[in-house]
PDB file of N, CA and C in Angstrom:
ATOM      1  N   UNK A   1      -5.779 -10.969   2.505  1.00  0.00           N
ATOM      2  CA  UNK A   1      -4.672 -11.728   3.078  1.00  0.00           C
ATOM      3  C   UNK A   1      -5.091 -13.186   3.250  1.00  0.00           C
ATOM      4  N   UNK A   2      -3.816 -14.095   3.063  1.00  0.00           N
ATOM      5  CA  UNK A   2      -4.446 -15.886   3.091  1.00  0.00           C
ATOM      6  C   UNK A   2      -3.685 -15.697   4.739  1.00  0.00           C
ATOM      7  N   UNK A   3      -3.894 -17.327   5.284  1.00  0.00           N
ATOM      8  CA  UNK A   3      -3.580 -17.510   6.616  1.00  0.00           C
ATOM      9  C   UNK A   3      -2.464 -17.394   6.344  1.00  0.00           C
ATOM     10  N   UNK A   4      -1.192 -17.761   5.684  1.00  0.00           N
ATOM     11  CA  UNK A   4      -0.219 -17.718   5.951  1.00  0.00           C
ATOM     12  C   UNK A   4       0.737 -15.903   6.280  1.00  0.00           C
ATOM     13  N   UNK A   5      -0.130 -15.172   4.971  1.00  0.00           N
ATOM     14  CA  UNK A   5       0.117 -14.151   5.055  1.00  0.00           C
ATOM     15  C   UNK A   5      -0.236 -13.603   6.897  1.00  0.00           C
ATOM     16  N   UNK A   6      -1.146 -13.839   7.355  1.00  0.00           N
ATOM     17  CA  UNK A   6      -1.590 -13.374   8.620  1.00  0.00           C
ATOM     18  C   UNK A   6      -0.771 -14.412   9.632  1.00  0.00           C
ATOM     19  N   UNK A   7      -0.571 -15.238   9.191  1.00  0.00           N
ATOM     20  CA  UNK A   7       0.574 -16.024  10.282  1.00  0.00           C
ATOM     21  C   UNK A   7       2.184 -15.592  10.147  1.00  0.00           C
ATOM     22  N   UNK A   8       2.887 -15.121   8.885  1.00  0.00           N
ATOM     23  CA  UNK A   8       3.206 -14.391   9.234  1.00  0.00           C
ATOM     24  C   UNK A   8       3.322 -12.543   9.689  1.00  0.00           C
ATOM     25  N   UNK A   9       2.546 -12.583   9.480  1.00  0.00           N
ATOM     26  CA  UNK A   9       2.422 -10.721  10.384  1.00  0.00           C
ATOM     27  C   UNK A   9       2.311 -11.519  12.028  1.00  0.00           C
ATOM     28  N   UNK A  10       2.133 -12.247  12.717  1.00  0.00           N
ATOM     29  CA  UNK A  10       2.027 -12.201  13.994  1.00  0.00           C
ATOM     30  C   UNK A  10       3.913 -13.025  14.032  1.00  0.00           C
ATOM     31  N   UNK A  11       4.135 -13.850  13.226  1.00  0.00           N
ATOM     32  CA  UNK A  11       5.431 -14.151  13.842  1.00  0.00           C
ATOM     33  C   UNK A  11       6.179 -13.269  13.607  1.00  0.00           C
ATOM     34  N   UNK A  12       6.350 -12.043  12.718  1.00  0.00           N
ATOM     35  CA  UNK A  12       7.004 -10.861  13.011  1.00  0.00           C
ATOM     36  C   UNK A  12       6.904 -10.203  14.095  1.00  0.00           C
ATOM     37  N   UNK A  13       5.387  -9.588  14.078  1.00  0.00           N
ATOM     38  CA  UNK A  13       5.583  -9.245  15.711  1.00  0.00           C
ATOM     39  C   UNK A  13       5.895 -10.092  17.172  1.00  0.00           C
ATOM     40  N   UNK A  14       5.480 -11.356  17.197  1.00  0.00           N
ATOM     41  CA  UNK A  14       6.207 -12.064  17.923  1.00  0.00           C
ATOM     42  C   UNK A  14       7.677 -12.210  18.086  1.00  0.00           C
ATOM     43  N   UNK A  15       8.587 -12.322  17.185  1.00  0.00           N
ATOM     44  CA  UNK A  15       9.745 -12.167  17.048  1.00  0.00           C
ATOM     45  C   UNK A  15      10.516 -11.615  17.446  1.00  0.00           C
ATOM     46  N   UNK A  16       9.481 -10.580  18.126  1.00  0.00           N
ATOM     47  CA  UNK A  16      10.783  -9.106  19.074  1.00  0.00           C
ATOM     48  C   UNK A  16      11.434  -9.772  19.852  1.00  0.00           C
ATOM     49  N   UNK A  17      10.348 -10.499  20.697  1.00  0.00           N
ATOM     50  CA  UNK A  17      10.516 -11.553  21.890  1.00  0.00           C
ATOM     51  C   UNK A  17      11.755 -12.463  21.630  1.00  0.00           C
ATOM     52  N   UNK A  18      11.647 -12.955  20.541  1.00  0.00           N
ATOM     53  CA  UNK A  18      13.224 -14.474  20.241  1.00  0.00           C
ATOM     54  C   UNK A  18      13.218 -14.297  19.206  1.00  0.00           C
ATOM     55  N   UNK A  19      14.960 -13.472  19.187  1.00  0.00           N
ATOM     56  CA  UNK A  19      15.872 -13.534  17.879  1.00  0.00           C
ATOM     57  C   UNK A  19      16.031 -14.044  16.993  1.00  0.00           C
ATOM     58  N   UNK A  20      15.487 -15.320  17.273  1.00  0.00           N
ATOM     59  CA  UNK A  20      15.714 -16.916  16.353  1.00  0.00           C
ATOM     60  C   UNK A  20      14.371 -16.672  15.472  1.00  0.00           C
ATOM     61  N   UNK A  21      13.488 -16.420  16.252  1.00  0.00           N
ATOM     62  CA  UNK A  21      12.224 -16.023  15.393  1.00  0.00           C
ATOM     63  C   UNK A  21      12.055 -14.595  14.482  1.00  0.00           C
ATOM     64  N   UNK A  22      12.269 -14.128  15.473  1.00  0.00           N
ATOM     65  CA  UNK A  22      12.755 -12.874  14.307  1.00  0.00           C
ATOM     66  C   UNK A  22      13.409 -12.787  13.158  1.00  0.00           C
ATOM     67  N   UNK A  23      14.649 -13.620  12.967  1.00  0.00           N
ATOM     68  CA  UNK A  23      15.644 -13.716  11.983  1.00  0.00           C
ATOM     69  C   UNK A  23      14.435 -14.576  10.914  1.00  0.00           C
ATOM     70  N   UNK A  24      14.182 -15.587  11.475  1.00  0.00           N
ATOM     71  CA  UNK A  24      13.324 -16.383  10.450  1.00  0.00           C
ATOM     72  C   UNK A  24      11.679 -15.776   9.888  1.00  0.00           C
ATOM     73  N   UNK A  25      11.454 -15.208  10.281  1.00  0.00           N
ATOM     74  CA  UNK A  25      10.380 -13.723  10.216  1.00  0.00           C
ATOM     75  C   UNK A  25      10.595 -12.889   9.289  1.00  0.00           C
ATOM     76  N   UNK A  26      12.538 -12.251   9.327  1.00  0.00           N
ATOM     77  CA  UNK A  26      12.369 -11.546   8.365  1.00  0.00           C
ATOM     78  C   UNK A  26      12.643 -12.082   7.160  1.00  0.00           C
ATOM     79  N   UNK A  27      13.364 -13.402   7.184  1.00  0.00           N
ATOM     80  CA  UNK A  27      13.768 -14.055   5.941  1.00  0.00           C
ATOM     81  C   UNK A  27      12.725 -14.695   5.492  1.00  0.00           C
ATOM     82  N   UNK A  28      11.315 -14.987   5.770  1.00  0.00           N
ATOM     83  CA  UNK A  28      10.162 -15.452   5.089  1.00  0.00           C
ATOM     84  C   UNK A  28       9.474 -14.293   4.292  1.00  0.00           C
ATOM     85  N   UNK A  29       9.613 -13.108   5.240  1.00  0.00           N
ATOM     86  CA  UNK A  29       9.171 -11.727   4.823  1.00  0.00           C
ATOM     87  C   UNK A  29      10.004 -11.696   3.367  1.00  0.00           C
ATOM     88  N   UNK A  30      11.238 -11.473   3.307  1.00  0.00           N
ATOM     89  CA  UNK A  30      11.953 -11.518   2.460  1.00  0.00           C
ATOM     90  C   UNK A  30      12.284 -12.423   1.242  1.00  0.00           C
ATOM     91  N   UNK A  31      11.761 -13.768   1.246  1.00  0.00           N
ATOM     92  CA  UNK A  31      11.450 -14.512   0.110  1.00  0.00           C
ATOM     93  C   UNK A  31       9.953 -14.654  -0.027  1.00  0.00           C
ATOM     94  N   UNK A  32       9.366 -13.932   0.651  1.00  0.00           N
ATOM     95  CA  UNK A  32       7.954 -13.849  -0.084  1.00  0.00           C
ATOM     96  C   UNK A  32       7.771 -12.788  -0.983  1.00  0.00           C
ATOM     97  N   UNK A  33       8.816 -11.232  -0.813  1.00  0.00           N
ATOM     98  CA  UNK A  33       8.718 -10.090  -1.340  1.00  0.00           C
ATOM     99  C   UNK A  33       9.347 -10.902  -2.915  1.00  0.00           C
ATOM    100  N   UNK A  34      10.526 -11.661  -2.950  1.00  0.00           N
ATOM    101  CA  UNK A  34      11.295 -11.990  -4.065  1.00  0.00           C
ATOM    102  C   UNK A  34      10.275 -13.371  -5.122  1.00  0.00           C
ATOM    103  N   UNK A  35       9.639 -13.759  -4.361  1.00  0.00           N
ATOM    104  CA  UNK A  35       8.751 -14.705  -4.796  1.00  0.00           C
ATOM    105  C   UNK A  35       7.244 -13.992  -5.609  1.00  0.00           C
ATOM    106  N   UNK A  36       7.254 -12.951  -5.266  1.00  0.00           N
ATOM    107  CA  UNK A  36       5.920 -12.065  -5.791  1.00  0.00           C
ATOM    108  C   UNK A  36       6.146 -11.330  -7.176  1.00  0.00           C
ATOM    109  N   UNK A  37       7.682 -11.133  -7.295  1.00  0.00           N
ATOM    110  CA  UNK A  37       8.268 -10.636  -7.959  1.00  0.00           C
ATOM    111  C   UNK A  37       8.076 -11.237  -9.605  1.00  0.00           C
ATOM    112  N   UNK A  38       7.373 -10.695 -10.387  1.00  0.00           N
ATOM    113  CA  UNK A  38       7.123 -11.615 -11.741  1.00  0.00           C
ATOM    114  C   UNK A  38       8.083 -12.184 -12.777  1.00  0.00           C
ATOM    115  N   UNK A  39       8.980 -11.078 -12.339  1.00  0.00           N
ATOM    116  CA  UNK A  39      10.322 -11.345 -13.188  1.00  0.00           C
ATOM    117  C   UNK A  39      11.324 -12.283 -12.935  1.00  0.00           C
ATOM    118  N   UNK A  40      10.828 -12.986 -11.860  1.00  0.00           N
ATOM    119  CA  UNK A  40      11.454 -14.055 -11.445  1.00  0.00           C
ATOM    120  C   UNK A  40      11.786 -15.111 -12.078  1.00  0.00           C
ATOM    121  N   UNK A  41      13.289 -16.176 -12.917  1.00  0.00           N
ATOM    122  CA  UNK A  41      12.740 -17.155 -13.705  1.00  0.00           C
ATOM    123  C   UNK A  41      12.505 -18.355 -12.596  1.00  0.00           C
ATOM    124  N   UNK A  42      11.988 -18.925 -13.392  1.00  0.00           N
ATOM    125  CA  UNK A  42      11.587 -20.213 -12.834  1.00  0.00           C
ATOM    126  C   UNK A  42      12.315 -20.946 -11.954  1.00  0.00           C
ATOM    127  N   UNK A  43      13.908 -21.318 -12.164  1.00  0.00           N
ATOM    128  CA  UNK A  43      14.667 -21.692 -11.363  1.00  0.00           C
ATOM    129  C   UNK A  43      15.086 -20.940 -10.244  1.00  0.00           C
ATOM    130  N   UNK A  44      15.023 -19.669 -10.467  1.00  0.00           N
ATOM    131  CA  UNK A  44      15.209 -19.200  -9.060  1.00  0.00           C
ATOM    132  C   UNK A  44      14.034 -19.424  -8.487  1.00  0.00           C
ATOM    133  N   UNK A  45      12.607 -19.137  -8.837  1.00  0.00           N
ATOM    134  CA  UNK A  45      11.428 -19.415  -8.206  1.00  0.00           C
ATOM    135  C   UNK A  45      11.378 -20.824  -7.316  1.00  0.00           C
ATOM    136  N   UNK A  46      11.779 -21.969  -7.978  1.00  0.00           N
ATOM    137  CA  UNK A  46      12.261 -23.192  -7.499  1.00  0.00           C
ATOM    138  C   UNK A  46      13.222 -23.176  -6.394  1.00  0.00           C
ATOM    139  N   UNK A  47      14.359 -22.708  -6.567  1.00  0.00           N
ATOM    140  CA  UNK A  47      15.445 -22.401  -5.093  1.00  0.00           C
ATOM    141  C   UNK A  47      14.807 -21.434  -4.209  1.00  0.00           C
ATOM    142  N   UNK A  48      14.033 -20.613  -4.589  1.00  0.00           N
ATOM    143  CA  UNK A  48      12.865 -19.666  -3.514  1.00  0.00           C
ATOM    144  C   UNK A  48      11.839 -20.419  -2.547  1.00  0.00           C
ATOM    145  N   UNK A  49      11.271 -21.439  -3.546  1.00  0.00           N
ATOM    146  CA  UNK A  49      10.405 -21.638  -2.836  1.00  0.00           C
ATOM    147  C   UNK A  49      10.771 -23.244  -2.005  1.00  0.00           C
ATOM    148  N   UNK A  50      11.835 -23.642  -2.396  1.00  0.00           N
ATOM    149  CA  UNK A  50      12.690 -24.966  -1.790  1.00  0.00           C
ATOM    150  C   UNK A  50      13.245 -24.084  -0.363  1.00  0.00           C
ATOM    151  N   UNK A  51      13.849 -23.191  -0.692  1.00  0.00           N
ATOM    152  CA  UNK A  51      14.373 -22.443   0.417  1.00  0.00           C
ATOM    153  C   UNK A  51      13.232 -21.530   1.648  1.00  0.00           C
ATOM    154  N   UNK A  52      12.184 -21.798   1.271  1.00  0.00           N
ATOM    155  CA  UNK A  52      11.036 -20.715   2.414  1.00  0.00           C
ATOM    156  C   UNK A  52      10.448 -22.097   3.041  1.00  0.00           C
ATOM    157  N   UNK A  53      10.055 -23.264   1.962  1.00  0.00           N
ATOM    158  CA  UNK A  53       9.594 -24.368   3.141  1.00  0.00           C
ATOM    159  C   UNK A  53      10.689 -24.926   4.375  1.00  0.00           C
ATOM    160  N   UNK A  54      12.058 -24.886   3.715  1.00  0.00           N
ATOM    161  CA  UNK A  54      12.910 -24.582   4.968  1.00  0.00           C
ATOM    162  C   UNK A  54      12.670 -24.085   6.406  1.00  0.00           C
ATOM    163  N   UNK A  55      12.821 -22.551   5.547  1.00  0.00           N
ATOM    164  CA  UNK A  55      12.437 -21.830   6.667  1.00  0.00           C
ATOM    165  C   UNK A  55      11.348 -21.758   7.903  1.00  0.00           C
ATOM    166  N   UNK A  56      10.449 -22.036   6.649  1.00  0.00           N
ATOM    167  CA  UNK A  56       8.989 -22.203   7.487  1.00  0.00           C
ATOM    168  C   UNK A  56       9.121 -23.399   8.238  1.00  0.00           C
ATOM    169  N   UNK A  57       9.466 -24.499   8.230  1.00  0.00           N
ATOM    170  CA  UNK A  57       9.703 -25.511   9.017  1.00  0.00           C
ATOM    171  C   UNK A  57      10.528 -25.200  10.092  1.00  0.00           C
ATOM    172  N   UNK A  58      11.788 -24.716  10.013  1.00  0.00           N
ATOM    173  CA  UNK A  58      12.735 -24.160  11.203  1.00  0.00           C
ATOM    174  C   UNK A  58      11.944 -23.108  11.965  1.00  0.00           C
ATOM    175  N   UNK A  59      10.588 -22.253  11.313  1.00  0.00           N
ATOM    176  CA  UNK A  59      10.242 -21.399  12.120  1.00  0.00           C
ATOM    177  C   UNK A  59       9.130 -22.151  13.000  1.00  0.00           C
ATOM    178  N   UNK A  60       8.668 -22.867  12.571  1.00  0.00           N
ATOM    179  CA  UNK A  60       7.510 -23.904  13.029  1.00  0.00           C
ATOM    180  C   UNK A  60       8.005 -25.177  14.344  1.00  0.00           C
ATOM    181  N   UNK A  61       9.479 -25.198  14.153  1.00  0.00           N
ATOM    182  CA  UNK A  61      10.531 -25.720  15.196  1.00  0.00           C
ATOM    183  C   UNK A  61      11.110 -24.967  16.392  1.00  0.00           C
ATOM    184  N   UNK A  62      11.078 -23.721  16.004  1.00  0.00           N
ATOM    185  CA  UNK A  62      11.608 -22.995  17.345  1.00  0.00           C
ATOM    186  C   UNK A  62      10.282 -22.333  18.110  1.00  0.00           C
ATOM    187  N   UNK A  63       9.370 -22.838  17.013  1.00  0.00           N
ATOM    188  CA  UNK A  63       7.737 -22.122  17.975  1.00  0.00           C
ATOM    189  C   UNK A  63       7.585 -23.201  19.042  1.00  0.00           C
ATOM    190  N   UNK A  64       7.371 -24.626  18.014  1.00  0.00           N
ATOM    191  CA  UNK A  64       7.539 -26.068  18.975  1.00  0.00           C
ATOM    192  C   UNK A  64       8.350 -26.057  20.588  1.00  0.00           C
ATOM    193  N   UNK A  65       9.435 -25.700  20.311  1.00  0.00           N
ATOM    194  CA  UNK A  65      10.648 -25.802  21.343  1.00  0.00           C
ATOM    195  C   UNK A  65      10.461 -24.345  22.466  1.00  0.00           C
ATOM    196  N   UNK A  66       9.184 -23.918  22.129  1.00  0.00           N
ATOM    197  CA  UNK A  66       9.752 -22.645  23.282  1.00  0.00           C
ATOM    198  C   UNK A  66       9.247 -23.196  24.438  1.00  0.00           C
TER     199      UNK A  66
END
């Protein structure tokens, strides 16, 4: 596992705690499963991975704000 992988397994389990985190927990979970995926083309890989630094930033914002 890299850090991120292990950073998220704790903001999942953290997440029970705030919804907001949770939601964004499972949707990183969830474009990392689609991102691993080989069959992926490229442009979606591109809107995947445009769309998880999103996330990861909004999740990195509501950690900030608690």
């Amino acid at each position: 596992m890299n850090d991120f992988t292990d950073a998220l397994m704790i903001a999942l389990r953290s997440g029970q705690e705030d919804p907001t985190a949770n939601q964004l927990g499972v949707r990183m979970k969830a474009l990392i499963a689609e991102l691993s995926n080989p069959g992926v083309a490229k442009t979606q890989r591109a809107r995947l991975n445009r769309e998880l630094a999103q996330v990861r930033e909004a999740y990195r914002k509501n950690l900030v704000n608690r």
